[in-house]
Protein backbone atom coordinates (compact mmCIF):
# COMPACT_ATOMS: atom_id res chain seq x y z
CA UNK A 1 -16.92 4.19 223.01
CA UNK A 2 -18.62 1.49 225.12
CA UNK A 3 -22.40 2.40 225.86
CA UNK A 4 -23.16 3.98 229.07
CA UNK A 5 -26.63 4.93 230.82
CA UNK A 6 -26.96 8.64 232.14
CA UNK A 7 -28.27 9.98 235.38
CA UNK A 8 -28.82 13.54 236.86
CA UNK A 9 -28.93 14.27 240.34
CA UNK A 10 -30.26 16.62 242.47
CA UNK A 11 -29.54 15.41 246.06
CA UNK A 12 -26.06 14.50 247.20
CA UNK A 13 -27.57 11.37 249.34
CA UNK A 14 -29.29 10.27 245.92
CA UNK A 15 -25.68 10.56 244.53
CA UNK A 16 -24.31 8.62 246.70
CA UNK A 17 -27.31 6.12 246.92
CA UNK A 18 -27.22 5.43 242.76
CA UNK A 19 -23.60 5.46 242.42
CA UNK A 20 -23.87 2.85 245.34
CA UNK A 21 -26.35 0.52 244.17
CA UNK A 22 -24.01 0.15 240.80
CA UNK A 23 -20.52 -0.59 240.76
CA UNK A 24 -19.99 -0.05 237.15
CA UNK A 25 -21.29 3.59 237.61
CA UNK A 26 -19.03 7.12 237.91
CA UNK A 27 -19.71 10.49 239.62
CA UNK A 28 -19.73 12.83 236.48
CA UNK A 29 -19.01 16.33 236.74
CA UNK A 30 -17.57 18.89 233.70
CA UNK A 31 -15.97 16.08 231.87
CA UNK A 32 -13.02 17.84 231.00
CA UNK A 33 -11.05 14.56 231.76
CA UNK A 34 -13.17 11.34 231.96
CA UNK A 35 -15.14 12.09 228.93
CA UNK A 36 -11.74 11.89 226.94
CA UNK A 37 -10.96 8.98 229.14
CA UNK A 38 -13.93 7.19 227.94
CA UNK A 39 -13.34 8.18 224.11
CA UNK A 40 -9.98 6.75 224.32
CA UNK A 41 -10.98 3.41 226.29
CA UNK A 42 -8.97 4.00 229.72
CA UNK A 43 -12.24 4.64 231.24
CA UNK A 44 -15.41 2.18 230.59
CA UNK A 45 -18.09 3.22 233.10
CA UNK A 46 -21.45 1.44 232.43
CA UNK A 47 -22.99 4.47 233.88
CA UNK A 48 -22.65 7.97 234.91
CA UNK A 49 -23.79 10.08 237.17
CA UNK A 50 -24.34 13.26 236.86
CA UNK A 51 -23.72 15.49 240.34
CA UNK A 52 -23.41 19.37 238.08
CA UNK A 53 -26.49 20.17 240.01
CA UNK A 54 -26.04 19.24 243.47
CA UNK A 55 -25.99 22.70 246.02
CA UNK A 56 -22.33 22.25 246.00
CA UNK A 57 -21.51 25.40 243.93
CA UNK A 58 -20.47 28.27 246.26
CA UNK A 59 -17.37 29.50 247.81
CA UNK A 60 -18.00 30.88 251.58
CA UNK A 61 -15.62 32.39 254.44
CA UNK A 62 -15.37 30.13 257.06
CA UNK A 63 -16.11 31.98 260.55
CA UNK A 64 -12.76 31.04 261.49
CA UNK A 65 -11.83 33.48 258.29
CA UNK A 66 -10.31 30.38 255.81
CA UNK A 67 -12.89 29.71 252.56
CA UNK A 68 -14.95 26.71 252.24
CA UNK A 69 -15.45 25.47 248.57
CA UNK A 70 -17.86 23.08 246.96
CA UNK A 71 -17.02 20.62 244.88
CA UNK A 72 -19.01 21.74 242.24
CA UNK A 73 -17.46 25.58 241.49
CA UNK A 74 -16.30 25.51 238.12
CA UNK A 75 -12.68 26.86 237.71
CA UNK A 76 -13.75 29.87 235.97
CA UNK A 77 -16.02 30.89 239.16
CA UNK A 78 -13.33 29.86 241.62
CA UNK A 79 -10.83 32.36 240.30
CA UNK A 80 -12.51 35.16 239.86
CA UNK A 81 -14.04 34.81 243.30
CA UNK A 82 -13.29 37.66 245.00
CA UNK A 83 -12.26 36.54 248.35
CA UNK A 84 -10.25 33.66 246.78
CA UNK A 85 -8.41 36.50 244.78
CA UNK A 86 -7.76 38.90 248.27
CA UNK A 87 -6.70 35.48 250.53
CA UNK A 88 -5.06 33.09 248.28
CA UNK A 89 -4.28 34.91 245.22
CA UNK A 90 -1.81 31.95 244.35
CA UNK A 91 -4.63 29.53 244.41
CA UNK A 92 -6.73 32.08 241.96
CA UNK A 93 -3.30 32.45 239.82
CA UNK A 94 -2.87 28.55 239.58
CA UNK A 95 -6.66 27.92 238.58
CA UNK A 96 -6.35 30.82 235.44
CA UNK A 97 -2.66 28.82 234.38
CA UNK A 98 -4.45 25.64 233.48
CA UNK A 99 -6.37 24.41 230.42
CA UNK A 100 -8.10 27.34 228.44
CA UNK A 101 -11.29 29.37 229.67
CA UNK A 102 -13.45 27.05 227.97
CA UNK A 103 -12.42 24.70 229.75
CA UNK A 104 -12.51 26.36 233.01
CA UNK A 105 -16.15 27.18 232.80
CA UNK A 106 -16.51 23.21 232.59
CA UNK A 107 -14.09 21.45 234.92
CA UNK A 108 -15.01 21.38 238.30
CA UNK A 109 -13.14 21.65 241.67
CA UNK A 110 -13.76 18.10 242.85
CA UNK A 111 -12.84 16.50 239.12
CA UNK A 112 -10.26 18.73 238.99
CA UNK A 113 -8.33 16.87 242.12
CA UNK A 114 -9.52 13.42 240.71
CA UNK A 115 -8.01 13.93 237.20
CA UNK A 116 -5.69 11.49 236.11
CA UNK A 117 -2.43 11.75 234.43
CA UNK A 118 -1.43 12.82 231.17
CA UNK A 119 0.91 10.00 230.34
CA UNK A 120 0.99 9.02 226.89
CA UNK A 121 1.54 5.55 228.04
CA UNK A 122 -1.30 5.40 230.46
CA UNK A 123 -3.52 7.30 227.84
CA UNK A 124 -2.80 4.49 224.91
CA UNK A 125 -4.61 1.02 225.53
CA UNK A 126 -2.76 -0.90 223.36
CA UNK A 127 0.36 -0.61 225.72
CA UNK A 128 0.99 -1.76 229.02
CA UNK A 129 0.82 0.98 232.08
CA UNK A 130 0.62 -0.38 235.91
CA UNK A 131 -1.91 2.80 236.51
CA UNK A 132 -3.97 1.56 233.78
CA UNK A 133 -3.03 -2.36 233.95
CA UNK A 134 -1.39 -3.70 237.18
CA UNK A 135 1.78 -5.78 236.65
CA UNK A 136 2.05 -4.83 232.99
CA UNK A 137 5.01 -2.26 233.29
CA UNK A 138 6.13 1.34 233.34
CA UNK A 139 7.21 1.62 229.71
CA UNK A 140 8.11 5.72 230.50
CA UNK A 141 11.19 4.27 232.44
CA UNK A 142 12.99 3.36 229.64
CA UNK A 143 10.94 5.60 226.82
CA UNK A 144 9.75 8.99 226.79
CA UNK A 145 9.60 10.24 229.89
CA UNK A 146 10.87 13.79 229.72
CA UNK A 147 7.91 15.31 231.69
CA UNK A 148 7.58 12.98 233.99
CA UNK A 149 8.63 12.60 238.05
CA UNK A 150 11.98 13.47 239.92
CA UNK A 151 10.38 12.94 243.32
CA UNK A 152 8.32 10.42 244.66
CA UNK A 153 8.32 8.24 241.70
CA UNK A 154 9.18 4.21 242.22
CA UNK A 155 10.24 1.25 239.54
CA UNK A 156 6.51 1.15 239.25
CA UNK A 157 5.31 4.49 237.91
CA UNK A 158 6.79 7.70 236.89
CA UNK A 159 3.88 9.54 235.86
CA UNK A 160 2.66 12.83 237.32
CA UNK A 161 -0.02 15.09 239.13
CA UNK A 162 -1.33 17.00 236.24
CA UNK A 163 -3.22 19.38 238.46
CA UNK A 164 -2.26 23.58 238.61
CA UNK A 165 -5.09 24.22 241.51
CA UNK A 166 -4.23 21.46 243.58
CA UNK A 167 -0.35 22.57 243.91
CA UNK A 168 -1.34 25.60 245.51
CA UNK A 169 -3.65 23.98 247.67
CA UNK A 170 -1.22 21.96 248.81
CA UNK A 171 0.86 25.02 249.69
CA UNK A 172 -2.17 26.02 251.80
CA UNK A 173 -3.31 22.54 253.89
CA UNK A 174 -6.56 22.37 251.99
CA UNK A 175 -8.59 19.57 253.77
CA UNK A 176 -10.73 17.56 251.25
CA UNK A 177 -14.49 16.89 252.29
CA UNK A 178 -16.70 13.78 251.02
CA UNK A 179 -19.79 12.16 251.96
CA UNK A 180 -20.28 8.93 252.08
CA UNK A 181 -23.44 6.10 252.69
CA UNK A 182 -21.96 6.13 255.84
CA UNK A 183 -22.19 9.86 256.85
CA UNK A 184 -19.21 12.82 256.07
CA UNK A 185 -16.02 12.36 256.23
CA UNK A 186 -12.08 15.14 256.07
CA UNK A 187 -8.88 14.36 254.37
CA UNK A 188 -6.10 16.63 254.69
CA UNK A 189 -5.24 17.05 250.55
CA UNK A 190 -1.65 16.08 252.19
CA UNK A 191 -3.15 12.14 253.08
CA UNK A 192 -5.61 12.37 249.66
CA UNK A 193 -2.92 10.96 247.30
CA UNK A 194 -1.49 7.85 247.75
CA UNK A 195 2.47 7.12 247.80
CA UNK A 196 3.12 5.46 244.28
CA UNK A 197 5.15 2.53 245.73
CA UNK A 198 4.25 -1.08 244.14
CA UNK A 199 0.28 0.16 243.93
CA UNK A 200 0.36 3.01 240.85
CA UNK A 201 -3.22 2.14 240.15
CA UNK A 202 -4.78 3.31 243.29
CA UNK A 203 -4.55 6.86 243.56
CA UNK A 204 -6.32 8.20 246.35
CA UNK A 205 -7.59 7.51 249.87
CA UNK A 206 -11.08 8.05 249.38
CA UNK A 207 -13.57 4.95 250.48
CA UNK A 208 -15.23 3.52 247.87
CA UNK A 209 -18.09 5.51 246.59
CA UNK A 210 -17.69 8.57 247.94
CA UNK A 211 -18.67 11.67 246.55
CA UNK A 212 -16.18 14.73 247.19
CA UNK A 213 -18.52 17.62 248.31
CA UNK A 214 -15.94 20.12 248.91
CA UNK A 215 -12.67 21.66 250.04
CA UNK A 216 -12.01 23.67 253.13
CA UNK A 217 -8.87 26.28 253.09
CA UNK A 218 -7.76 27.04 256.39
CA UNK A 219 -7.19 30.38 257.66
CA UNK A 220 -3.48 31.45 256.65
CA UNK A 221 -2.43 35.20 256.62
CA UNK A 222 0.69 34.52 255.01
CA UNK A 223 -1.24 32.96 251.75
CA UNK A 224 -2.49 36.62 251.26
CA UNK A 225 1.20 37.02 249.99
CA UNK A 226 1.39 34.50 247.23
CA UNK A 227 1.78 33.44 244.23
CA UNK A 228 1.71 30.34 241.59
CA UNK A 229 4.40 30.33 238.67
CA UNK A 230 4.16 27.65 236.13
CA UNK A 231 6.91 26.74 233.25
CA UNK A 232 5.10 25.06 230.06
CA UNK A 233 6.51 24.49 226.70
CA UNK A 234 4.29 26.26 224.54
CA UNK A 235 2.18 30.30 225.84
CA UNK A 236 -0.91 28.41 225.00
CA UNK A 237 -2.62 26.51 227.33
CA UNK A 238 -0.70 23.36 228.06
CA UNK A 239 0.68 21.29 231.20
CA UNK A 240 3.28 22.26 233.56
CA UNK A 241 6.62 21.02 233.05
CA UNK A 242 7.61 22.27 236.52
CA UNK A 243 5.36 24.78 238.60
CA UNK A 244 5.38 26.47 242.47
CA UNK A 245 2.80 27.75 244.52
CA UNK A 246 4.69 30.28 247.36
CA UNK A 247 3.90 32.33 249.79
CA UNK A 248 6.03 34.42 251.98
CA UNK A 249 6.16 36.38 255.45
CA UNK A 250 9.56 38.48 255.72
CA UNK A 251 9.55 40.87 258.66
CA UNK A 252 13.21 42.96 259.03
CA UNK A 253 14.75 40.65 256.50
CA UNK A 254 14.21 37.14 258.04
CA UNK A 255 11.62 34.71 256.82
CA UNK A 256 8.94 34.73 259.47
CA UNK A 257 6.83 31.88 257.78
CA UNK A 258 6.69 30.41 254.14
CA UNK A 259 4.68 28.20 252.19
CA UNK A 260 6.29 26.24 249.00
CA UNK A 261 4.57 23.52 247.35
CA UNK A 262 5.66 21.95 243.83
CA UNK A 263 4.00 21.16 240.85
CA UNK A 264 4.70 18.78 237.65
CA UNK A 265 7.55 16.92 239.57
CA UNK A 266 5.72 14.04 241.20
CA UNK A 267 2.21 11.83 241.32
CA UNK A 268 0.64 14.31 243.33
CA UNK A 269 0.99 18.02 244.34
CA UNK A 270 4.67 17.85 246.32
CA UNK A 271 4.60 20.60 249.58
CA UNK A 272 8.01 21.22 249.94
CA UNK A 273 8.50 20.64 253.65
CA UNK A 274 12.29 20.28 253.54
CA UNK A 275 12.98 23.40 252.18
CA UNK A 276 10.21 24.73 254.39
CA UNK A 277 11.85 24.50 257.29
CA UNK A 278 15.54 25.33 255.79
CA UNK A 279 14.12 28.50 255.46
CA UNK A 280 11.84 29.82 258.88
CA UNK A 281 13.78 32.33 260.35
CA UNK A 282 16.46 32.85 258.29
CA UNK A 283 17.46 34.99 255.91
CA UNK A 284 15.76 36.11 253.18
CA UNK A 285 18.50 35.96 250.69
CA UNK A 286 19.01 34.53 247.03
CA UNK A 287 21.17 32.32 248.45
CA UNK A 288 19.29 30.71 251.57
CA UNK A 289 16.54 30.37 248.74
CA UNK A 290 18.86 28.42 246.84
CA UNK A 291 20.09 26.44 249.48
CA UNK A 292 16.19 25.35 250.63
CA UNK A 293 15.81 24.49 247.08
CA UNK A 294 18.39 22.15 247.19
CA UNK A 295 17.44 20.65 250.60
CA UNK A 296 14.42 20.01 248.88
CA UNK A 297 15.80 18.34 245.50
CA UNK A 298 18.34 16.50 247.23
CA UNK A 299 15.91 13.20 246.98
CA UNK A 300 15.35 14.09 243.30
CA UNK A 301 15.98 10.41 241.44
CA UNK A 302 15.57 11.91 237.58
CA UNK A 303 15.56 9.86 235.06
CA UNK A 304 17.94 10.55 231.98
CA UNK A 305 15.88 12.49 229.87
CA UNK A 306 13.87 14.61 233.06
CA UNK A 307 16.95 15.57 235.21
CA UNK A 308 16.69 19.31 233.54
CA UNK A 309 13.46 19.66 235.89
CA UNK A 310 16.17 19.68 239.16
CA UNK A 311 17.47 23.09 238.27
CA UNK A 312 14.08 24.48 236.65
CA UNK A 313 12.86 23.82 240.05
CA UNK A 314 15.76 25.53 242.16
CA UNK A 315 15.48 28.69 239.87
CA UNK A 316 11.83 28.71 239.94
CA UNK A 317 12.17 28.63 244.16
CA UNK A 318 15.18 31.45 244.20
CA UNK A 319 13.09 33.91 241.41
CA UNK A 320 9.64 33.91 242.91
CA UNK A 321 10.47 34.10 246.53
CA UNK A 322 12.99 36.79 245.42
CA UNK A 323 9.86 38.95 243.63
CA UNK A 324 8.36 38.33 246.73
CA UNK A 325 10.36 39.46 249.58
CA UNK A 326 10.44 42.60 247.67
CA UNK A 327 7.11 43.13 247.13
CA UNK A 328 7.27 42.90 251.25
CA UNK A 329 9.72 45.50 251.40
CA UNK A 330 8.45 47.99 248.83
C-alpha cells in the first residue's frame, strides 16, 4: 500500500479547506470501500481525510414531514431509526440487506453513495478497465460478466451500482446535499450519477472537492407502503444480483401512485419510470404488473451470460407489488 498522511476533522469548512489545498488527498469516512481500494492499488490517495466527526450524524423530520439525513449516519443507525422505519420502511429494509452488521456500524451514508463497483476487472490492476484506466477496455464484455448491467450499460463499461440504500432512495427522489469552497449546493440522486456513455471513469456530478453533507427525502405518503427485495447468490451477506425498492398506493383496486426503482441491473440505482407510468391508474393485477415490467425491460441489451437478470427482474416486479396490494386490501 502506497504511504498516505492522515487528518481528522472537526469542521466541515476545514474539510473542505484541507481536502482543497491538496489534490492528492480523499474525504475518508467508515472505509468499508476505499480502504480495500487502497490495499488493492485502485485507489492511491497521498492523503486522507478524515470527516467521522463532523456534526453530520443525525436523521431529522423535515417541517415539510420528509427526513433529512447526514452524511455521516452509519448504516446501522439509519435503519433502526425510527422514523426512517414508520416513513420509508423500504429504505430501512434495503440498508439491513447489505454487507453484514459489522459493517453497517462502519459505512457511512455519504460513502455509501460514492462506493465504487465490485467488478473483478476494475478491482485487479494488472488488467485493463476504462473505470479504472481510460481507453484500456471493458474486458467484462467478452469475459465474465454474469452480474453485470442489462440497462444503461455502453461498449465502454458494463459494470454496476453496487449500492442496496441508494436503490430505494432512488425510488423515493432523495436529493443529495454537498458543500463546497464555494458555499452549498442540491442534486437530485436522479442527476448524481453520470450516464456511462464513452466516460466510465467519471461517475458522478459532484464539483471537484466537495464534501457530501447529507441527503434530504422528500415527503411521500405512499413510501410508508414499501418495501426493498433483493436476490443474492449466497443467505450471507453478499451483493445483489437483481434487487427492487417499491412502493404502492391501491385505492378500490386501481393503482393510485407507485414507486419502482431497480437495483444490480445498471451503473447506478435505475427508477423505473417506464413501468411507472404503465401502471398509474390502472389495475392492480398480476398481469398489468407484468406488463410494466416489461415496458420497463424492453431496453434491456444483456449480454450472453447476464440475460437471466431480464426475467429475475419481471418476477421480482409482479411478486412484491402483488404482496403489496394485498397488504392494502387486508
Amino acid at each position: 500500500m502506497k504511504e498516505f498522511g492522515y487528518q481528522r476533522v472537526l469542521e466541515v469548512s476545514e474539510a473542505i479547506s484541507v481536502l482543497g489545498a491538496d489534490p492528492d488527498a480523499r474525504f475518508l469516512g467508515g472505509g468499508t470501500n476505499l480502504v480495500d481500494l487502497m490495499k488493492t492499488g485502485v485507489e492511491r490517495p497521498g492523503h486522507l481525510v478524515d470527516v467521522t466527526e463532523l456534526p453530520l450524524d443525525r436523521v431529522e423530520v423535515t417541517p415539510e414531514g420528509g427526513l433529512r439525513i447526514g452524511a455521516t449516519v452509519t448504516n446501522s443507525d439509519l435503519a433502526a431509526h425510527p422514523e426512517v422505519r414508520r416513513r420509508y420502511p423500504a429504505l430501512a429494509q434495503a440498508v439491513l440487506a447489505g454487507a453484514s452488521g459489522q459493517l453497517r456500524n462502519m459505512a457511512t451514508v455519504g460513502g455509501n453513495l460514492l462506493q465504487r463497483t465490485r467488478c473483478g476487472y476494475f478491482t485487479d490492476v494488472a488488467g485493463p478497465c476504462n473505470k479504472r484506466l481510460p481507453g484500456s477496455g471493458c474486458p467484462a464484455i467478452e469475459g465474465e460478466h454474469h452480474n453485470h448491467a442489462i440497462l444503461g450499460a455502453s461498449e465502454h463499461c458494463v459494470a454496476t451500482h453496487p449500492s442496496d440504500m441508494g436503490v430505494a432512495l432512488a425510488a423515493f427522489d432523495a436529493v443529495v446535499r454537498y458543500e463546497t469552497a464555494d458555499g452549498p449546493g442540491e442534486l437530485p440522486l436522479a442527476d448524481f450519477y453520470l450516464p456511462v456513455g464513452d466516460t466510465p471513469h467519471l461517475e458522478t456530478a459532484l464539483p471537484s472537492g466537495a464534501l457530501i453533507t447529507g441527503v434530504t427525502l422528500p415527503p411521500a405518503p405512499v413510501a410508508a407502503h414499501s418495501r426493498y427485495r433483493k436476490v443474492r447468490e449466497r443467505a450471507s451477506y453478499a451483493f445483489a444480483i437483481g434487487s427492487i425498492a417499491a412502493a404502492l398506493d391501491v385505492r378500490d383496486g386501481v393503482v393510485h401512485e407507485v414507486r419502482l426503482a431497480f437495483g444490480a441491473v445498471a451503473s447506478r440505482p435505475w427508477r423505473a419510470l417506464e413501468a411507472e407510468r404503465a401502471l398509474t391508474g390502472g389495475p392492480a393485477t398480476a398481469e398489468a404488473f407484468a406488463a410494466a415490467a416489461d415496458a420497463e425491460l424492453a431496453a434491456a441489451e444483456a449480454l450472453p451470460h447476464n440475460g437471466y437478470k431480464v426475467p429475475l427482474m419481471r418476477n421480482l416486479v409482479v411478486a412484491l407489488l402483488t404482496e403489496l396490494t394485498e397488504e392494502a386490501t387486508r
